[in-house]
PDB file of N, CA and C in Angstrom:
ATOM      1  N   UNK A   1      97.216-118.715  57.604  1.00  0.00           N
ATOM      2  CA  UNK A   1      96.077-118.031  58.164  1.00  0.00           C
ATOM      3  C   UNK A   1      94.910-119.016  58.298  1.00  0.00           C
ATOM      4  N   UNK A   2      94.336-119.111  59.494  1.00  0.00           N
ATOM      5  CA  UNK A   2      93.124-119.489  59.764  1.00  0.00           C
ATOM      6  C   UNK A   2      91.909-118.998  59.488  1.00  0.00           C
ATOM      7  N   UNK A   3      91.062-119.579  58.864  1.00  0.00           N
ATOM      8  CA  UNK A   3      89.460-118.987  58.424  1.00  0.00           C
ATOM      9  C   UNK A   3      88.346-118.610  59.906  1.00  0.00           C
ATOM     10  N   UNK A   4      87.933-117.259  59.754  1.00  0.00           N
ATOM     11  CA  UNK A   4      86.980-117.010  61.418  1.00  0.00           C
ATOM     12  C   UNK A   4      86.623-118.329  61.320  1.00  0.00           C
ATOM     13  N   UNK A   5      85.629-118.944  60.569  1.00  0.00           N
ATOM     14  CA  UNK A   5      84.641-120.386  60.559  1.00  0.00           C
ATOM     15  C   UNK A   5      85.964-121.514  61.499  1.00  0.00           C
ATOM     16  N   UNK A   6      86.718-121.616  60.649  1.00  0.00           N
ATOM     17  CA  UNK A   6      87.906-122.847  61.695  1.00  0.00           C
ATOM     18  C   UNK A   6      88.027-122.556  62.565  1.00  0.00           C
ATOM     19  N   UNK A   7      88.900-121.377  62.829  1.00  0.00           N
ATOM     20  CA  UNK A   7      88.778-121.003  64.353  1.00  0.00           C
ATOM     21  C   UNK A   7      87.901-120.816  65.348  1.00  0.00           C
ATOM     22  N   UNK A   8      86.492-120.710  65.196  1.00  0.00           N
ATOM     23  CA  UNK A   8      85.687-120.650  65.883  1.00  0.00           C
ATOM     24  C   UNK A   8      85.578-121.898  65.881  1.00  0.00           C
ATOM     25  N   UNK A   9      85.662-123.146  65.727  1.00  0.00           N
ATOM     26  CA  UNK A   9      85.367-124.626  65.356  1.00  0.00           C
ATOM     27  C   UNK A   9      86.614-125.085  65.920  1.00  0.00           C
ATOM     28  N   UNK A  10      87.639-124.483  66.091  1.00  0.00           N
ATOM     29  CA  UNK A  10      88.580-125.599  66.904  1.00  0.00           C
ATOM     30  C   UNK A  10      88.543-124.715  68.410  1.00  0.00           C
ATOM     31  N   UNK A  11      88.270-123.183  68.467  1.00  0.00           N
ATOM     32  CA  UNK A  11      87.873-122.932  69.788  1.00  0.00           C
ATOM     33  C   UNK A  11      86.475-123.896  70.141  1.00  0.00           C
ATOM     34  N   UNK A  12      85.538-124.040  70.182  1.00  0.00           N
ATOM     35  CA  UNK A  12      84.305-125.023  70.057  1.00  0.00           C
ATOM     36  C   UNK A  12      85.208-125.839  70.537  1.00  0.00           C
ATOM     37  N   UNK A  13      85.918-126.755  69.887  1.00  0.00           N
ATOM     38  CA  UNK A  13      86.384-128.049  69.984  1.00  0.00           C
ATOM     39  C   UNK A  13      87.177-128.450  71.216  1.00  0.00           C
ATOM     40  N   UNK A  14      87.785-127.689  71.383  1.00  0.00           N
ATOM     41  CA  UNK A  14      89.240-128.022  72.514  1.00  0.00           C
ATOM     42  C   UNK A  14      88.567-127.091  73.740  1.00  0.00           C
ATOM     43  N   UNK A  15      86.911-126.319  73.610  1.00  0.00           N
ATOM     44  CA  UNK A  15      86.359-126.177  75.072  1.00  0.00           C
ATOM     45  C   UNK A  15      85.657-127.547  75.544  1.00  0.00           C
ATOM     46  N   UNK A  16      84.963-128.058  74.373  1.00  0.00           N
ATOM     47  CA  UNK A  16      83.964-129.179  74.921  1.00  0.00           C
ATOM     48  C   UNK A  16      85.408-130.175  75.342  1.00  0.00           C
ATOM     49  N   UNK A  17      86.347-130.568  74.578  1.00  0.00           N
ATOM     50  CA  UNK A  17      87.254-131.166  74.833  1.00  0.00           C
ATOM     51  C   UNK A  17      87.339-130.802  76.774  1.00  0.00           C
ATOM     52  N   UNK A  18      88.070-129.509  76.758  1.00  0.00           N
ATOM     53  CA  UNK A  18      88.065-128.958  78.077  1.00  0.00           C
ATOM     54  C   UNK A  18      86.719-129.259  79.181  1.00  0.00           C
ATOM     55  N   UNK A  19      85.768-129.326  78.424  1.00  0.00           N
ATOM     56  CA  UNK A  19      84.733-129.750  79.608  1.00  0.00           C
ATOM     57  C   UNK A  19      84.668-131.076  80.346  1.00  0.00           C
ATOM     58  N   UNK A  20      84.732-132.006  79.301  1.00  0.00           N
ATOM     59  CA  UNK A  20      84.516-133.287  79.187  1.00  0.00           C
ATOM     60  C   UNK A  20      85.717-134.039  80.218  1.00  0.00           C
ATOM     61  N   UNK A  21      86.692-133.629  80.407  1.00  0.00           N
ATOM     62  CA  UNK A  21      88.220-134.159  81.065  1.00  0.00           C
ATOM     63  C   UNK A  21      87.347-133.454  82.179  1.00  0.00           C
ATOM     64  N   UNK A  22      86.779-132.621  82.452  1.00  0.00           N
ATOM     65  CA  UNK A  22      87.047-131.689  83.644  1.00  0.00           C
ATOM     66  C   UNK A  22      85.744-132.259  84.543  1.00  0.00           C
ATOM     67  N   UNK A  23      84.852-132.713  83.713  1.00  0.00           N
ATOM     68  CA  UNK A  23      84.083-133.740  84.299  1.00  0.00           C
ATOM     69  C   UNK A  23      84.292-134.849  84.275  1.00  0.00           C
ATOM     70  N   UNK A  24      84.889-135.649  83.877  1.00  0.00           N
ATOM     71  CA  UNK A  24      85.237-136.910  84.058  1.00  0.00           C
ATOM     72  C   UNK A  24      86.863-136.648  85.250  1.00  0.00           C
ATOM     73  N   UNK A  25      87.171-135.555  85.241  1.00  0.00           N
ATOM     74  CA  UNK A  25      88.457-135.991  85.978  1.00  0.00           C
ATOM     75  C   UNK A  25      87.552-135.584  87.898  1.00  0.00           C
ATOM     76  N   UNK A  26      86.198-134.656  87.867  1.00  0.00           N
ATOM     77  CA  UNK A  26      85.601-134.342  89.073  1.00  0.00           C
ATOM     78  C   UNK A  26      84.252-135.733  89.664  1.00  0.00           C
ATOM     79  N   UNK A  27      84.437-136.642  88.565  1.00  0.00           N
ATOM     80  CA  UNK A  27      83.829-137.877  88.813  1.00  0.00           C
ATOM     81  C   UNK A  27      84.607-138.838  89.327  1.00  0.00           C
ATOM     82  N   UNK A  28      85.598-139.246  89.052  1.00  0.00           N
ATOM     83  CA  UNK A  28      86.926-139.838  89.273  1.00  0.00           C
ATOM     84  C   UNK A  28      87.261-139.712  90.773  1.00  0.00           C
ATOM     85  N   UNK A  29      87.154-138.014  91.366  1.00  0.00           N
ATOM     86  CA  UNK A  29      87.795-137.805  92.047  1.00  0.00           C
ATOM     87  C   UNK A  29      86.672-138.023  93.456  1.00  0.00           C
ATOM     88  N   UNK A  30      85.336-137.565  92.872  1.00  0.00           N
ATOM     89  CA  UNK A  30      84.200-137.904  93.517  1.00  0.00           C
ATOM     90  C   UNK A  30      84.338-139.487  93.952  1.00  0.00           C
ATOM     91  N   UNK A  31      84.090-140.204  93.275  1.00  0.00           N
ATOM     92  CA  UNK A  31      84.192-141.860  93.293  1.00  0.00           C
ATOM     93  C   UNK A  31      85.305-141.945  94.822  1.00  0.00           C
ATOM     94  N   UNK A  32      86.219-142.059  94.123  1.00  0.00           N
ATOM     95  CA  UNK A  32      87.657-141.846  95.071  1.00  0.00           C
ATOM     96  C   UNK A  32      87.972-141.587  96.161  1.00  0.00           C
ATOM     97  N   UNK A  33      86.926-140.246  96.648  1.00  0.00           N
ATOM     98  CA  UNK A  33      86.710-140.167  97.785  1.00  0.00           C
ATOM     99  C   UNK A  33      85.136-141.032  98.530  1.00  0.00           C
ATOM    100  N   UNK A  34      84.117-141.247  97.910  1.00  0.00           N
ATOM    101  CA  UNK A  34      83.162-142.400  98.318  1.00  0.00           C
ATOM    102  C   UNK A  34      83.769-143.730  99.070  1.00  0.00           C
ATOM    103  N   UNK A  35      85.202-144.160  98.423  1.00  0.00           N
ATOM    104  CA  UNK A  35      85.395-144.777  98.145  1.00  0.00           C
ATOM    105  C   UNK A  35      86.426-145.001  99.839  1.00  0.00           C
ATOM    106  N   UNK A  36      87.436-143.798  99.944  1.00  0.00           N
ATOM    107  CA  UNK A  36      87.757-143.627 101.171  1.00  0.00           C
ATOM    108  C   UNK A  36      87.159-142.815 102.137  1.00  0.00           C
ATOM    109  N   UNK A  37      85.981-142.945 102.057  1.00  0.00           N
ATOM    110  CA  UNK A  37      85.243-142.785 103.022  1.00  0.00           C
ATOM    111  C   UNK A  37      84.652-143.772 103.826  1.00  0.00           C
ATOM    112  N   UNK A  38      83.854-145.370 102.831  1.00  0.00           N
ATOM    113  CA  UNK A  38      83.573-146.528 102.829  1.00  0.00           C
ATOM    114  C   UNK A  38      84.648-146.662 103.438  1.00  0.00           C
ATOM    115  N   UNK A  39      86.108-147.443 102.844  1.00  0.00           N
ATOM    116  CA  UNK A  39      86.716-147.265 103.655  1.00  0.00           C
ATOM    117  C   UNK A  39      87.041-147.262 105.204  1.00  0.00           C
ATOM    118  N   UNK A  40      86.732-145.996 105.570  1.00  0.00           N
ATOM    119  CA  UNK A  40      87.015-145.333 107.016  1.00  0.00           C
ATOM    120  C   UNK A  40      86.053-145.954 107.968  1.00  0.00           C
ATOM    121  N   UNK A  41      84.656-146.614 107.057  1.00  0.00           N
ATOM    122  CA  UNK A  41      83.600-146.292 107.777  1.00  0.00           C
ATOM    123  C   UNK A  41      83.608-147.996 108.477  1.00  0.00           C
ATOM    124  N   UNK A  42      83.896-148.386 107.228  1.00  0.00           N
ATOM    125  CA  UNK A  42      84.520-149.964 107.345  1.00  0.00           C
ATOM    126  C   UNK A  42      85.290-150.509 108.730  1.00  0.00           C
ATOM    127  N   UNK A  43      86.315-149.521 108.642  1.00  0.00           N
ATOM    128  CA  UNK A  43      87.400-149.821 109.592  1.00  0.00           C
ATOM    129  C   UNK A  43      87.009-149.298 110.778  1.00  0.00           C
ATOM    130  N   UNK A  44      86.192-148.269 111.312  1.00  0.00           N
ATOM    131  CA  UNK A  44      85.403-147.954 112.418  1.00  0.00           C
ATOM    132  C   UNK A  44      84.573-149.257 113.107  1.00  0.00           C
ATOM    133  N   UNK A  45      83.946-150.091 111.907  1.00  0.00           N
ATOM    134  CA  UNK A  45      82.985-150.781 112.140  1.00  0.00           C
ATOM    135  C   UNK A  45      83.906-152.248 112.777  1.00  0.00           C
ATOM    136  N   UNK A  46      85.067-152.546 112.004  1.00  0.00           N
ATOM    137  CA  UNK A  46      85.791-153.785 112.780  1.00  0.00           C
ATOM    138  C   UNK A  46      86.355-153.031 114.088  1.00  0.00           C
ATOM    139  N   UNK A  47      86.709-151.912 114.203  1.00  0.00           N
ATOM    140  CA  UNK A  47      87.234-151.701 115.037  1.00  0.00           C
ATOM    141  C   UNK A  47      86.283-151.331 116.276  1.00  0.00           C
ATOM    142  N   UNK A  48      84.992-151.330 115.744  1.00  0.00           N
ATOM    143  CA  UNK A  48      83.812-151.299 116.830  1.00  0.00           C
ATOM    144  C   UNK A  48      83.896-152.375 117.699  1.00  0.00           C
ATOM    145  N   UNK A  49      84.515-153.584 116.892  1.00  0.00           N
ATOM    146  CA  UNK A  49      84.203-155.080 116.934  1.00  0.00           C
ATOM    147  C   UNK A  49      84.986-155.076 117.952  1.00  0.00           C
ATOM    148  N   UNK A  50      86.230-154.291 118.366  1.00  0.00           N
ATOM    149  CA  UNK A  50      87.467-154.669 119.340  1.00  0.00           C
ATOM    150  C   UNK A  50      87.637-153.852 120.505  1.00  0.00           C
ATOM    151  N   UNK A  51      86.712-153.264 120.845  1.00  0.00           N
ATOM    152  CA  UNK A  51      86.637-152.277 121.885  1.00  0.00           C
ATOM    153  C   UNK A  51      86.320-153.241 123.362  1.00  0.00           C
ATOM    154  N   UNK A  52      87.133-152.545 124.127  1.00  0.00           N
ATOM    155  CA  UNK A  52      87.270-153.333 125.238  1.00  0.00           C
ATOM    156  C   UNK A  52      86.456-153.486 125.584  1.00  0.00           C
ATOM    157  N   UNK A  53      85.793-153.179 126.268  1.00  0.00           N
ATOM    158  CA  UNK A  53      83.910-153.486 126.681  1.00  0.00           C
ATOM    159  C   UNK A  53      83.434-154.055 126.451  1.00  0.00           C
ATOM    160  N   UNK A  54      83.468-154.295 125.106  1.00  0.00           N
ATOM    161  CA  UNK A  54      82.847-155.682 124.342  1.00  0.00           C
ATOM    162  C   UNK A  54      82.963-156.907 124.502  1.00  0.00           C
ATOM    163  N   UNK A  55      84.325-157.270 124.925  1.00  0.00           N
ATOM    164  CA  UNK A  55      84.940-158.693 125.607  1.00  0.00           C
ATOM    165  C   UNK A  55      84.658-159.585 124.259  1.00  0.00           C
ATOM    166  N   UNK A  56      85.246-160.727 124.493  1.00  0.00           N
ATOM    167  CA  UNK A  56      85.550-161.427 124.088  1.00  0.00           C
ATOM    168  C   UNK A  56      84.586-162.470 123.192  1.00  0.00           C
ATOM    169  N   UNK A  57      83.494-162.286 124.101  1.00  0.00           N
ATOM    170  CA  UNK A  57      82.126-162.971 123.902  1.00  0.00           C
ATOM    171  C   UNK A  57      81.608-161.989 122.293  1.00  0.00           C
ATOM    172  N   UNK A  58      81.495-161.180 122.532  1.00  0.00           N
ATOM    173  CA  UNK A  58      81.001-160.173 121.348  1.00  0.00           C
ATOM    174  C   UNK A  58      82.046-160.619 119.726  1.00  0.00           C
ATOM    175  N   UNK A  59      83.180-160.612 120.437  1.00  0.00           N
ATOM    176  CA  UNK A  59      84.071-160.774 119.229  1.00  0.00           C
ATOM    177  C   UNK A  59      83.707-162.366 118.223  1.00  0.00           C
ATOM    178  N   UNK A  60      83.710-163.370 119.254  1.00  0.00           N
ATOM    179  CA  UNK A  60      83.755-164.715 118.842  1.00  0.00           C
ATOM    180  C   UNK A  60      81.746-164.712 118.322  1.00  0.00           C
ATOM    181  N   UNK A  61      81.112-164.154 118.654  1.00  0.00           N
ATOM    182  CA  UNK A  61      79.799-164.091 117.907  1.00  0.00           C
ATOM    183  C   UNK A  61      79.954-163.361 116.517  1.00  0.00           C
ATOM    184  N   UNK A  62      80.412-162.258 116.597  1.00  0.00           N
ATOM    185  CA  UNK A  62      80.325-161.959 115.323  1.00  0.00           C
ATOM    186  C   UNK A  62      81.198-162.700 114.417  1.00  0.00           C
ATOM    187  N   UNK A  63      82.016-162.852 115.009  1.00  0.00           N
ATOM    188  CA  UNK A  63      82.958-164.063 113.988  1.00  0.00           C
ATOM    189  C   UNK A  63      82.321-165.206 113.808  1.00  0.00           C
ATOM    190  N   UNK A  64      81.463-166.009 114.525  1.00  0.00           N
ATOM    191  CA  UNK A  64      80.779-167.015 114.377  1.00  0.00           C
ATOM    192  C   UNK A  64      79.592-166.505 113.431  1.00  0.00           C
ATOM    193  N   UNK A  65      79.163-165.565 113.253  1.00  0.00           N
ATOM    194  CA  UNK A  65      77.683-165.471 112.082  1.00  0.00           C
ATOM    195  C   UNK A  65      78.525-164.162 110.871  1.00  0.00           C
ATOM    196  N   UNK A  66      79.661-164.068 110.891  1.00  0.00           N
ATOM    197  CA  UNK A  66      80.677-164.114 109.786  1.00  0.00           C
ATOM    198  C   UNK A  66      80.433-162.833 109.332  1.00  0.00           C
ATOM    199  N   UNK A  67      80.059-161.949 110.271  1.00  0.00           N
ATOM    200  CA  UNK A  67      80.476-159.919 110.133  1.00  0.00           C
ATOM    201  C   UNK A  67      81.673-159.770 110.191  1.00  0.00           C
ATOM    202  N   UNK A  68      82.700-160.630 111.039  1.00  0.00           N
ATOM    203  CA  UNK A  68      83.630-159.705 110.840  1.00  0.00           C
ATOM    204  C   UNK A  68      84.575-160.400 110.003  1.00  0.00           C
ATOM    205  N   UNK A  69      84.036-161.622 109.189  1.00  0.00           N
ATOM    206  CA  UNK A  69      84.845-162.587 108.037  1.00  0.00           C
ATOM    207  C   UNK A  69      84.610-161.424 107.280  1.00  0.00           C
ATOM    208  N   UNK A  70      82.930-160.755 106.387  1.00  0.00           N
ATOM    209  CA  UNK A  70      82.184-160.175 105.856  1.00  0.00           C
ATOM    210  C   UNK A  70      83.371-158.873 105.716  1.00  0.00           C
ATOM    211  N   UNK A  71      83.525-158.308 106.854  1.00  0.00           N
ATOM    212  CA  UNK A  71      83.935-156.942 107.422  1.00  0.00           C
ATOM    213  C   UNK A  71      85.815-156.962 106.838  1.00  0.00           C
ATOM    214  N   UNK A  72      86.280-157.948 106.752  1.00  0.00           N
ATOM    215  CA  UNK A  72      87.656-158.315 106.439  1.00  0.00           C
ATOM    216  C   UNK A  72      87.795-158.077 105.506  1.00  0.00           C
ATOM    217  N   UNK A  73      86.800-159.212 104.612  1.00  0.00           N
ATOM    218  CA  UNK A  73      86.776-159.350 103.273  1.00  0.00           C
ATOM    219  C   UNK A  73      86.672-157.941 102.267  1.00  0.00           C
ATOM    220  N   UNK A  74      85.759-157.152 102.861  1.00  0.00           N
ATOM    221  CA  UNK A  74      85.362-155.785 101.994  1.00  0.00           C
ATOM    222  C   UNK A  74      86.202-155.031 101.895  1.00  0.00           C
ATOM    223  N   UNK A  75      86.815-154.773 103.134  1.00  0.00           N
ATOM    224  CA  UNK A  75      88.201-153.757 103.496  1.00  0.00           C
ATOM    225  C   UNK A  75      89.246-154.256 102.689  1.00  0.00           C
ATOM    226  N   UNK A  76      89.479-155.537 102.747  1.00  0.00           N
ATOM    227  CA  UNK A  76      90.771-155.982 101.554  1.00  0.00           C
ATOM    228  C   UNK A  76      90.442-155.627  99.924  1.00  0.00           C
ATOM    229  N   UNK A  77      88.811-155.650  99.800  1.00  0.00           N
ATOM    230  CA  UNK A  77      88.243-155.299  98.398  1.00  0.00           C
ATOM    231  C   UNK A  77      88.608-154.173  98.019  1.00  0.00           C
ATOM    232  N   UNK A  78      88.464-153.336  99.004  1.00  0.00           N
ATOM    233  CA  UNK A  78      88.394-152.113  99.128  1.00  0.00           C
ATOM    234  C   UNK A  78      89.870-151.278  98.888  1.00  0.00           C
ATOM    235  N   UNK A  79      90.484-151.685  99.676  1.00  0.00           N
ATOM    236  CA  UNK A  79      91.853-151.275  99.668  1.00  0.00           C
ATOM    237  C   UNK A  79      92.621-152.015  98.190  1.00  0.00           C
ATOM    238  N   UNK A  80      92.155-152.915  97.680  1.00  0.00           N
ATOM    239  CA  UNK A  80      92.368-153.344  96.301  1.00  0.00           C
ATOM    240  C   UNK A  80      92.334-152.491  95.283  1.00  0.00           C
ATOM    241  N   UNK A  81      90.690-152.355  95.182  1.00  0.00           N
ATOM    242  CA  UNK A  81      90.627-151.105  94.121  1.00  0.00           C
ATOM    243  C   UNK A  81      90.829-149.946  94.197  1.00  0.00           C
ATOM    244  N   UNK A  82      91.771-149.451  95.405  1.00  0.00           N
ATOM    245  CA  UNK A  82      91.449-147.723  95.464  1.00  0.00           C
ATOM    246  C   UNK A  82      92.959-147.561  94.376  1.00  0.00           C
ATOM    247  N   UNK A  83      94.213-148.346  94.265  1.00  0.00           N
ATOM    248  CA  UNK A  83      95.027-147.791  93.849  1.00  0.00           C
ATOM    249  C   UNK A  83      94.773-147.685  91.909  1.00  0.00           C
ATOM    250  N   UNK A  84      93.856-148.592  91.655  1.00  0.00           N
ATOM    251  CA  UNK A  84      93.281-148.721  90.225  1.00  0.00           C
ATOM    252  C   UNK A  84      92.241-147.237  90.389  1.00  0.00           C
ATOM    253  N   UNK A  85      91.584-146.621  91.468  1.00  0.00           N
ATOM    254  CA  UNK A  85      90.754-145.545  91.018  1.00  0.00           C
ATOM    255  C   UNK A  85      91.593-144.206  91.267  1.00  0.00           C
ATOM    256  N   UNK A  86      92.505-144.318  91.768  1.00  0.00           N
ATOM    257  CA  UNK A  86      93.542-143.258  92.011  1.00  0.00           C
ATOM    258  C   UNK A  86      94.214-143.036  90.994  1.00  0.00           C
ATOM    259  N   UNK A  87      94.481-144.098  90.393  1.00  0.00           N
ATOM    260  CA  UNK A  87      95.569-144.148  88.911  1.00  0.00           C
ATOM    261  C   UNK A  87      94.348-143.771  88.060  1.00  0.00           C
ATOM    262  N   UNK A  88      93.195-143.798  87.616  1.00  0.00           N
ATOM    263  CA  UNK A  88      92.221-143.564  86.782  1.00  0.00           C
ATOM    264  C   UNK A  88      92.031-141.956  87.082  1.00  0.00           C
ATOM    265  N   UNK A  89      92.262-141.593  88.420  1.00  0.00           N
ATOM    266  CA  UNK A  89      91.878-140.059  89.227  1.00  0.00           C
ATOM    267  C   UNK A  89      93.221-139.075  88.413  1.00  0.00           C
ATOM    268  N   UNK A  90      94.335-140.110  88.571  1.00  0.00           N
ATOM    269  CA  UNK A  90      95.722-139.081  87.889  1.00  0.00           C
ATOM    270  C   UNK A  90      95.442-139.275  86.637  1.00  0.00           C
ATOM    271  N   UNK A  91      95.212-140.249  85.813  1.00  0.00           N
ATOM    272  CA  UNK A  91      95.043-140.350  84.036  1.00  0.00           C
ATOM    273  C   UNK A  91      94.058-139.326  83.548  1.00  0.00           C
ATOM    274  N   UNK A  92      92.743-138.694  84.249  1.00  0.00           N
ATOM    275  CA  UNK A  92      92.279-138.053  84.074  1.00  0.00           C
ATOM    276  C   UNK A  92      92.494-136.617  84.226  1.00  0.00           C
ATOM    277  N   UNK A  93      93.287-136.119  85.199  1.00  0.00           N
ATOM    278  CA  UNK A  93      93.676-134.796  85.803  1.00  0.00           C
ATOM    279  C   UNK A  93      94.736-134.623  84.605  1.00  0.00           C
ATOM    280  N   UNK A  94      95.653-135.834  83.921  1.00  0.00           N
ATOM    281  CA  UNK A  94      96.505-135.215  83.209  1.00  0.00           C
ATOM    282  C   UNK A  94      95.710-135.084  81.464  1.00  0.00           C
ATOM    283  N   UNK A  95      94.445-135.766  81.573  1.00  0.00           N
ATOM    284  CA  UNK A  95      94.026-135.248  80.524  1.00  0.00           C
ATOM    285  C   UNK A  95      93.572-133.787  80.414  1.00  0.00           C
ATOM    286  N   UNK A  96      92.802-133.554  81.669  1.00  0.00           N
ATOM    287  CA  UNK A  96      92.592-131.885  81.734  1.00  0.00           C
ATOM    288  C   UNK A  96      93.572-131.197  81.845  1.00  0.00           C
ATOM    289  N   UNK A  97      94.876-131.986  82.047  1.00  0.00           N
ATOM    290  CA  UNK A  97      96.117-130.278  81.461  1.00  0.00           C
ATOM    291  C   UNK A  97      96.638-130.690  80.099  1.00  0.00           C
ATOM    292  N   UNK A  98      96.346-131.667  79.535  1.00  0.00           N
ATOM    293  CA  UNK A  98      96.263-131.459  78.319  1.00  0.00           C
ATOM    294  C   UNK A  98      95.668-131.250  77.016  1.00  0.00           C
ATOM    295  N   UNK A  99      94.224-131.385  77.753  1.00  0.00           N
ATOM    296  CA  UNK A  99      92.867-130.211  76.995  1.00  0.00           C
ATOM    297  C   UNK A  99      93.147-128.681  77.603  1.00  0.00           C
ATOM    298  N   UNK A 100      93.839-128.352  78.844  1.00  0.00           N
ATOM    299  CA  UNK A 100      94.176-127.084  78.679  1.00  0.00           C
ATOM    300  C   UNK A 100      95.309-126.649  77.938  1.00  0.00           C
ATOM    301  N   UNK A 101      96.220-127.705  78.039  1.00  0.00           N
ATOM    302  CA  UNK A 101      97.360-126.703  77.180  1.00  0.00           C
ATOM    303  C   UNK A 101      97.065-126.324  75.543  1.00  0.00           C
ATOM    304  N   UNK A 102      96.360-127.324  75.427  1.00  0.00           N
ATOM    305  CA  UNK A 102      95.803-127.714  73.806  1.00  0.00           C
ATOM    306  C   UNK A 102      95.096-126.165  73.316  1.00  0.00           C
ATOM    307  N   UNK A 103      93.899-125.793  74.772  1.00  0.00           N
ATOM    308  CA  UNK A 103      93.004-124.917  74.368  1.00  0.00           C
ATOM    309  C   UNK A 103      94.070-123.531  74.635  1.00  0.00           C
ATOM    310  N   UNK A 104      95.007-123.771  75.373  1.00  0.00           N
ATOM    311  CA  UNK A 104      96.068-122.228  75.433  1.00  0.00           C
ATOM    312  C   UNK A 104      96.526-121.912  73.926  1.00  0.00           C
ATOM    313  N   UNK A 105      97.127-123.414  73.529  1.00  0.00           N
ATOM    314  CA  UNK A 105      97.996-123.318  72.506  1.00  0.00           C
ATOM    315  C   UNK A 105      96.925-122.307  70.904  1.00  0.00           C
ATOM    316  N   UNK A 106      95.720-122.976  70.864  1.00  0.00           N
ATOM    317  CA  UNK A 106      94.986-122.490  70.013  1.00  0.00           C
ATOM    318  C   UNK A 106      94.356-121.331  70.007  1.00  0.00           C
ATOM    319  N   UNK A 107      94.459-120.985  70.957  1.00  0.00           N
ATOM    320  CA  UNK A 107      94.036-119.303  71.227  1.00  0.00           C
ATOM    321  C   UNK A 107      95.205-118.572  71.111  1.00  0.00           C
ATOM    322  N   UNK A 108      96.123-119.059  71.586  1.00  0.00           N
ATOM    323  CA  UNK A 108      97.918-117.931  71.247  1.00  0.00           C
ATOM    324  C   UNK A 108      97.940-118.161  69.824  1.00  0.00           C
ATOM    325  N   UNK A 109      97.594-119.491  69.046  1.00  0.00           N
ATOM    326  CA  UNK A 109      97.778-119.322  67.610  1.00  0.00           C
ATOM    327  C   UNK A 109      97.064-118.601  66.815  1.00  0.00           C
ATOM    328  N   UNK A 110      95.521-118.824  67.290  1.00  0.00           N
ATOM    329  CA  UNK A 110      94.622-117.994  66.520  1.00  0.00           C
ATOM    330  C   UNK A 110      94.466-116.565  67.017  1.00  0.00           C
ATOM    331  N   UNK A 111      94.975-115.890  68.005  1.00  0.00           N
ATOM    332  CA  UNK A 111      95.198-114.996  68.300  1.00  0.00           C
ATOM    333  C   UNK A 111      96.724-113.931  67.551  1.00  0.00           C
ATOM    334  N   UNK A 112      97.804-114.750  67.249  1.00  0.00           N
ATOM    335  CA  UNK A 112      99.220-114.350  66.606  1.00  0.00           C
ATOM    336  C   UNK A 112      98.526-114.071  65.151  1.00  0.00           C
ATOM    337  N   UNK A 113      97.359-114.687  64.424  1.00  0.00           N
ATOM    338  CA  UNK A 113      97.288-114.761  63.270  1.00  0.00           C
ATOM    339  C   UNK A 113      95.911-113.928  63.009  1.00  0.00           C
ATOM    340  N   UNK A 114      95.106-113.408  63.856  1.00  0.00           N
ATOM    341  CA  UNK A 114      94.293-112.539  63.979  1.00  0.00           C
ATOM    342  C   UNK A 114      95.127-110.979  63.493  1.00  0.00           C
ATOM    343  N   UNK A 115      93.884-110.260  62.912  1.00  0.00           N
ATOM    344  CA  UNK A 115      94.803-108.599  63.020  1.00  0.00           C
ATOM    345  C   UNK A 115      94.688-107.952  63.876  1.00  0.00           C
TER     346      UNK A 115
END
């Protein structure tokens, strides 16, 4: 048997638990998408660079004062770290199902042992 005082103290516990994953896993996921959005916005911008109209002249300037060296470089940065913030996005989501199962498990227990 569990004491009301404990049980109210490990319910307490395994909600803040529950909060804390659930914000860190909606920061994660926030980031993540910033992140492929930059991204998108990136690849719009070289691909601004290649639009027919522009000719040839446009291309070899910006390559000469090094936007689209600049523009290369970020997108490869970019596409670097997304699979490290994606894997940080899943490590977190599986912590919030396991601050939920945690907080199921302790309420079916302290609930079986309640009268």
């Amino acid at each position: 048997m569990t004491s009301p005082k404990t049980a109210a103290a490990l319910e307490k516990l395994t909600a803040i638990k529950r909060q804390k994953a659930e914000q860190e896993m909606l920061t994660l996921q926030a980031e993540l998408r910033r992140m492929e959005d930059s991204l998108a916005a990136l690849g719009a911008d070289l691909s601004g660079l290649d639009t027919p109209g522009a000719g040839a002249d446009m291309t070899a300037l910006a390559y000469q004062q090094g936007r689209l060296t600049r523009l290369i470089a970020e997108i490869r940065q970019k596409q670097a770290a997304l699979p490290g913030q994606q894997a940080a996005a899943d490590a977190a989501r599986e912590a919030l199902k396991r601050a939920l199962y945690s907080e199921d498990q302790i309420a079916r227990l302290l609930g079986a042992s309640r009268p």
